[in-house]
N, C-alpha and C. Protein backbone atom coordinates (compact mmCIF):
# COMPACT_ATOMS: atom_id res chain seq x y z
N UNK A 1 0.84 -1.19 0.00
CA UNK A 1 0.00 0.00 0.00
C UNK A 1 0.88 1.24 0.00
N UNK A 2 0.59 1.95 -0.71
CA UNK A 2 1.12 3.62 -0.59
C UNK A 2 0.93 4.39 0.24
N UNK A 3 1.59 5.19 0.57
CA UNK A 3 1.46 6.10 2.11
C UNK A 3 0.12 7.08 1.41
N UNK A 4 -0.32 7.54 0.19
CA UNK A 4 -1.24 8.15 -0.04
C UNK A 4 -2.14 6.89 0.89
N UNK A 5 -2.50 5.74 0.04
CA UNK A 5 -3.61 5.20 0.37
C UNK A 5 -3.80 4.97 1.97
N UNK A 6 -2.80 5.03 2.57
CA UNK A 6 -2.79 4.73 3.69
C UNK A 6 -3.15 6.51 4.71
N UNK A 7 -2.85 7.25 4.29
CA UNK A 7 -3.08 8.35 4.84
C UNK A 7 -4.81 8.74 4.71
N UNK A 8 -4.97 8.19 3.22
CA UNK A 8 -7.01 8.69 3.34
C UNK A 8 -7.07 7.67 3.77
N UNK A 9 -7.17 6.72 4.58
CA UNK A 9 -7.47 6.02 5.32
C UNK A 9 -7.72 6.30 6.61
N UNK A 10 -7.20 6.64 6.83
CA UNK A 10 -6.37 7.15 8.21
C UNK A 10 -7.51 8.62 8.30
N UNK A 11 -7.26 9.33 7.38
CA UNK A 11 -8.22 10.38 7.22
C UNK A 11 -9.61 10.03 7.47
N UNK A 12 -9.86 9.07 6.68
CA UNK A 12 -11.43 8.46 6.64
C UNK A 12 -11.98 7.80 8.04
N UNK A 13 -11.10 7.41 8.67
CA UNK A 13 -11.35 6.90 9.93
C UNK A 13 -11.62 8.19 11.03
N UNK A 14 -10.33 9.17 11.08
CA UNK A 14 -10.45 10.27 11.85
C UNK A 14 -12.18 11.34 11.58
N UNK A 15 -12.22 11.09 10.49
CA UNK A 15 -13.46 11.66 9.93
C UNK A 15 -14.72 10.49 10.73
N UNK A 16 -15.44 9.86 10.83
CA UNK A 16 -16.26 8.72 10.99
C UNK A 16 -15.98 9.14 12.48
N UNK A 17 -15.12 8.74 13.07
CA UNK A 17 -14.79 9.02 14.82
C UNK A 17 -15.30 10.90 15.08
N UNK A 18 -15.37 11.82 14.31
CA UNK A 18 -15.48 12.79 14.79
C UNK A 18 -16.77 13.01 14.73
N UNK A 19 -17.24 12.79 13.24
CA UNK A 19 -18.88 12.82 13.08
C UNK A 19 -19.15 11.61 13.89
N UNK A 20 -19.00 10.65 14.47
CA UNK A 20 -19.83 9.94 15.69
C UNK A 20 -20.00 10.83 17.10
N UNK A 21 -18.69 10.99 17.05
CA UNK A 21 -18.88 12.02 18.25
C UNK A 21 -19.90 13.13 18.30
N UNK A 22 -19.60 14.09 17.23
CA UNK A 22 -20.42 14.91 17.01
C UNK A 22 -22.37 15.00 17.17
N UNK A 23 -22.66 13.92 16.51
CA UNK A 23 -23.92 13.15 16.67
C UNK A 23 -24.21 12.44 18.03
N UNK A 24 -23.26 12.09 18.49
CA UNK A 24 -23.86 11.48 20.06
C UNK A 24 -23.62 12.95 20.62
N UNK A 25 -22.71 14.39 20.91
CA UNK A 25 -22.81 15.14 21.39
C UNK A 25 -23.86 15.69 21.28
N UNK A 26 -24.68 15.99 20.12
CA UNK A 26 -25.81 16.82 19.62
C UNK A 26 -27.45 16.30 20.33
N UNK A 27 -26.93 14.37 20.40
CA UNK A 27 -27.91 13.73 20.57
C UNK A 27 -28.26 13.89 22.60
N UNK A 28 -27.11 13.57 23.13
CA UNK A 28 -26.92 13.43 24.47
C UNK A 28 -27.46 15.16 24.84
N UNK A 29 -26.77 16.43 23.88
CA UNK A 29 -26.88 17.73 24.93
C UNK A 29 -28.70 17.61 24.65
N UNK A 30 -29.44 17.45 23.71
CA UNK A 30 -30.75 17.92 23.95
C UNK A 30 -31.33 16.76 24.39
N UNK A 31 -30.60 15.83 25.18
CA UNK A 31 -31.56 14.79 25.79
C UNK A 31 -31.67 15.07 27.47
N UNK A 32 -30.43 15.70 27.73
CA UNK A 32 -30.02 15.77 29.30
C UNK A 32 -30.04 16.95 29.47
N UNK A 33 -30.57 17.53 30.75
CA UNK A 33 -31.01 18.53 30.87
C UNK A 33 -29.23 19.71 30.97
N UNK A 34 -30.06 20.41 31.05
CA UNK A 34 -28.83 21.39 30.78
C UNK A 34 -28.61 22.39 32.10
N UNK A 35 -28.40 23.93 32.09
CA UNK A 35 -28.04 24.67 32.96
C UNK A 35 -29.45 25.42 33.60
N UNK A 36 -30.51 25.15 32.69
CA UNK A 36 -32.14 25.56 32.88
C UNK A 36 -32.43 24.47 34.31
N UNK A 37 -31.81 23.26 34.26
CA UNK A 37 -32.47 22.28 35.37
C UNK A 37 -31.85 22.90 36.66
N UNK A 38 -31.05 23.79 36.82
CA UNK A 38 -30.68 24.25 37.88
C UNK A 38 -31.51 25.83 38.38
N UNK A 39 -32.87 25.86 37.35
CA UNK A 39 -33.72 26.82 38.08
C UNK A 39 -34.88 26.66 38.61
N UNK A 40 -35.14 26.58 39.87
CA UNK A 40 -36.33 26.60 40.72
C UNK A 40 -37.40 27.01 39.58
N UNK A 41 -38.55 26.61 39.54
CA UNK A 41 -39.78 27.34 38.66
C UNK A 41 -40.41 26.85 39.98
N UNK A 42 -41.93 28.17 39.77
CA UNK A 42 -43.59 27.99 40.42
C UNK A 42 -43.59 27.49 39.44
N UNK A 43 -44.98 26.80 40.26
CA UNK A 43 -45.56 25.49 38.99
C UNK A 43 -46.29 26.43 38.02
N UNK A 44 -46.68 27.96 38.14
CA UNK A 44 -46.86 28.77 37.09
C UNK A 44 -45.81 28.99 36.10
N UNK A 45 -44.33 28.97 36.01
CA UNK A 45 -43.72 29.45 35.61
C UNK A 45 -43.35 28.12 35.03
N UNK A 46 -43.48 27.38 35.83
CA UNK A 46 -43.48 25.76 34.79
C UNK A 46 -44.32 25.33 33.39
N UNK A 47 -45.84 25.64 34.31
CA UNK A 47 -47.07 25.24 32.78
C UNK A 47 -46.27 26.96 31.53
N UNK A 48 -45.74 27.40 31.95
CA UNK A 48 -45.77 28.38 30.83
C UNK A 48 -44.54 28.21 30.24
N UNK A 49 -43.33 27.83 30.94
CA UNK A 49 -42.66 26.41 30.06
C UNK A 49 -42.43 25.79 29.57
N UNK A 50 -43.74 25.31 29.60
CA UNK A 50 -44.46 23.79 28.67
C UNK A 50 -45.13 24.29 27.68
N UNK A 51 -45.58 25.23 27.88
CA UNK A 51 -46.30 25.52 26.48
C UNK A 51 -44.78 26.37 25.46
């Protein structure tokens, strides 16, 4: 093998590992609550929240 072929390889892998990451980051931040779960709400300030 040639160091080309072996380098987009290498490339292609680093690529695949970052977009996985990327996608479980995107997936995990809007699943788990964030810096909002650290504010007290009235349950008024909650239903208006929700809507």
């Amino acid at each position: 093998m040639s160091y080309l072929v072996m380098l987009l390889i290498t490339l292609a892998f680093l690529f695949v590992i970052f977009t996985f990451a990327f996608v479980l980051h995107h997936f995990l931040s809007r699943s788990l609550p964030g810096k909002d779960a650290l504010v007290i709400d009235t349950p008024e300030e909650a239903l208006e929240r929700k809507l």
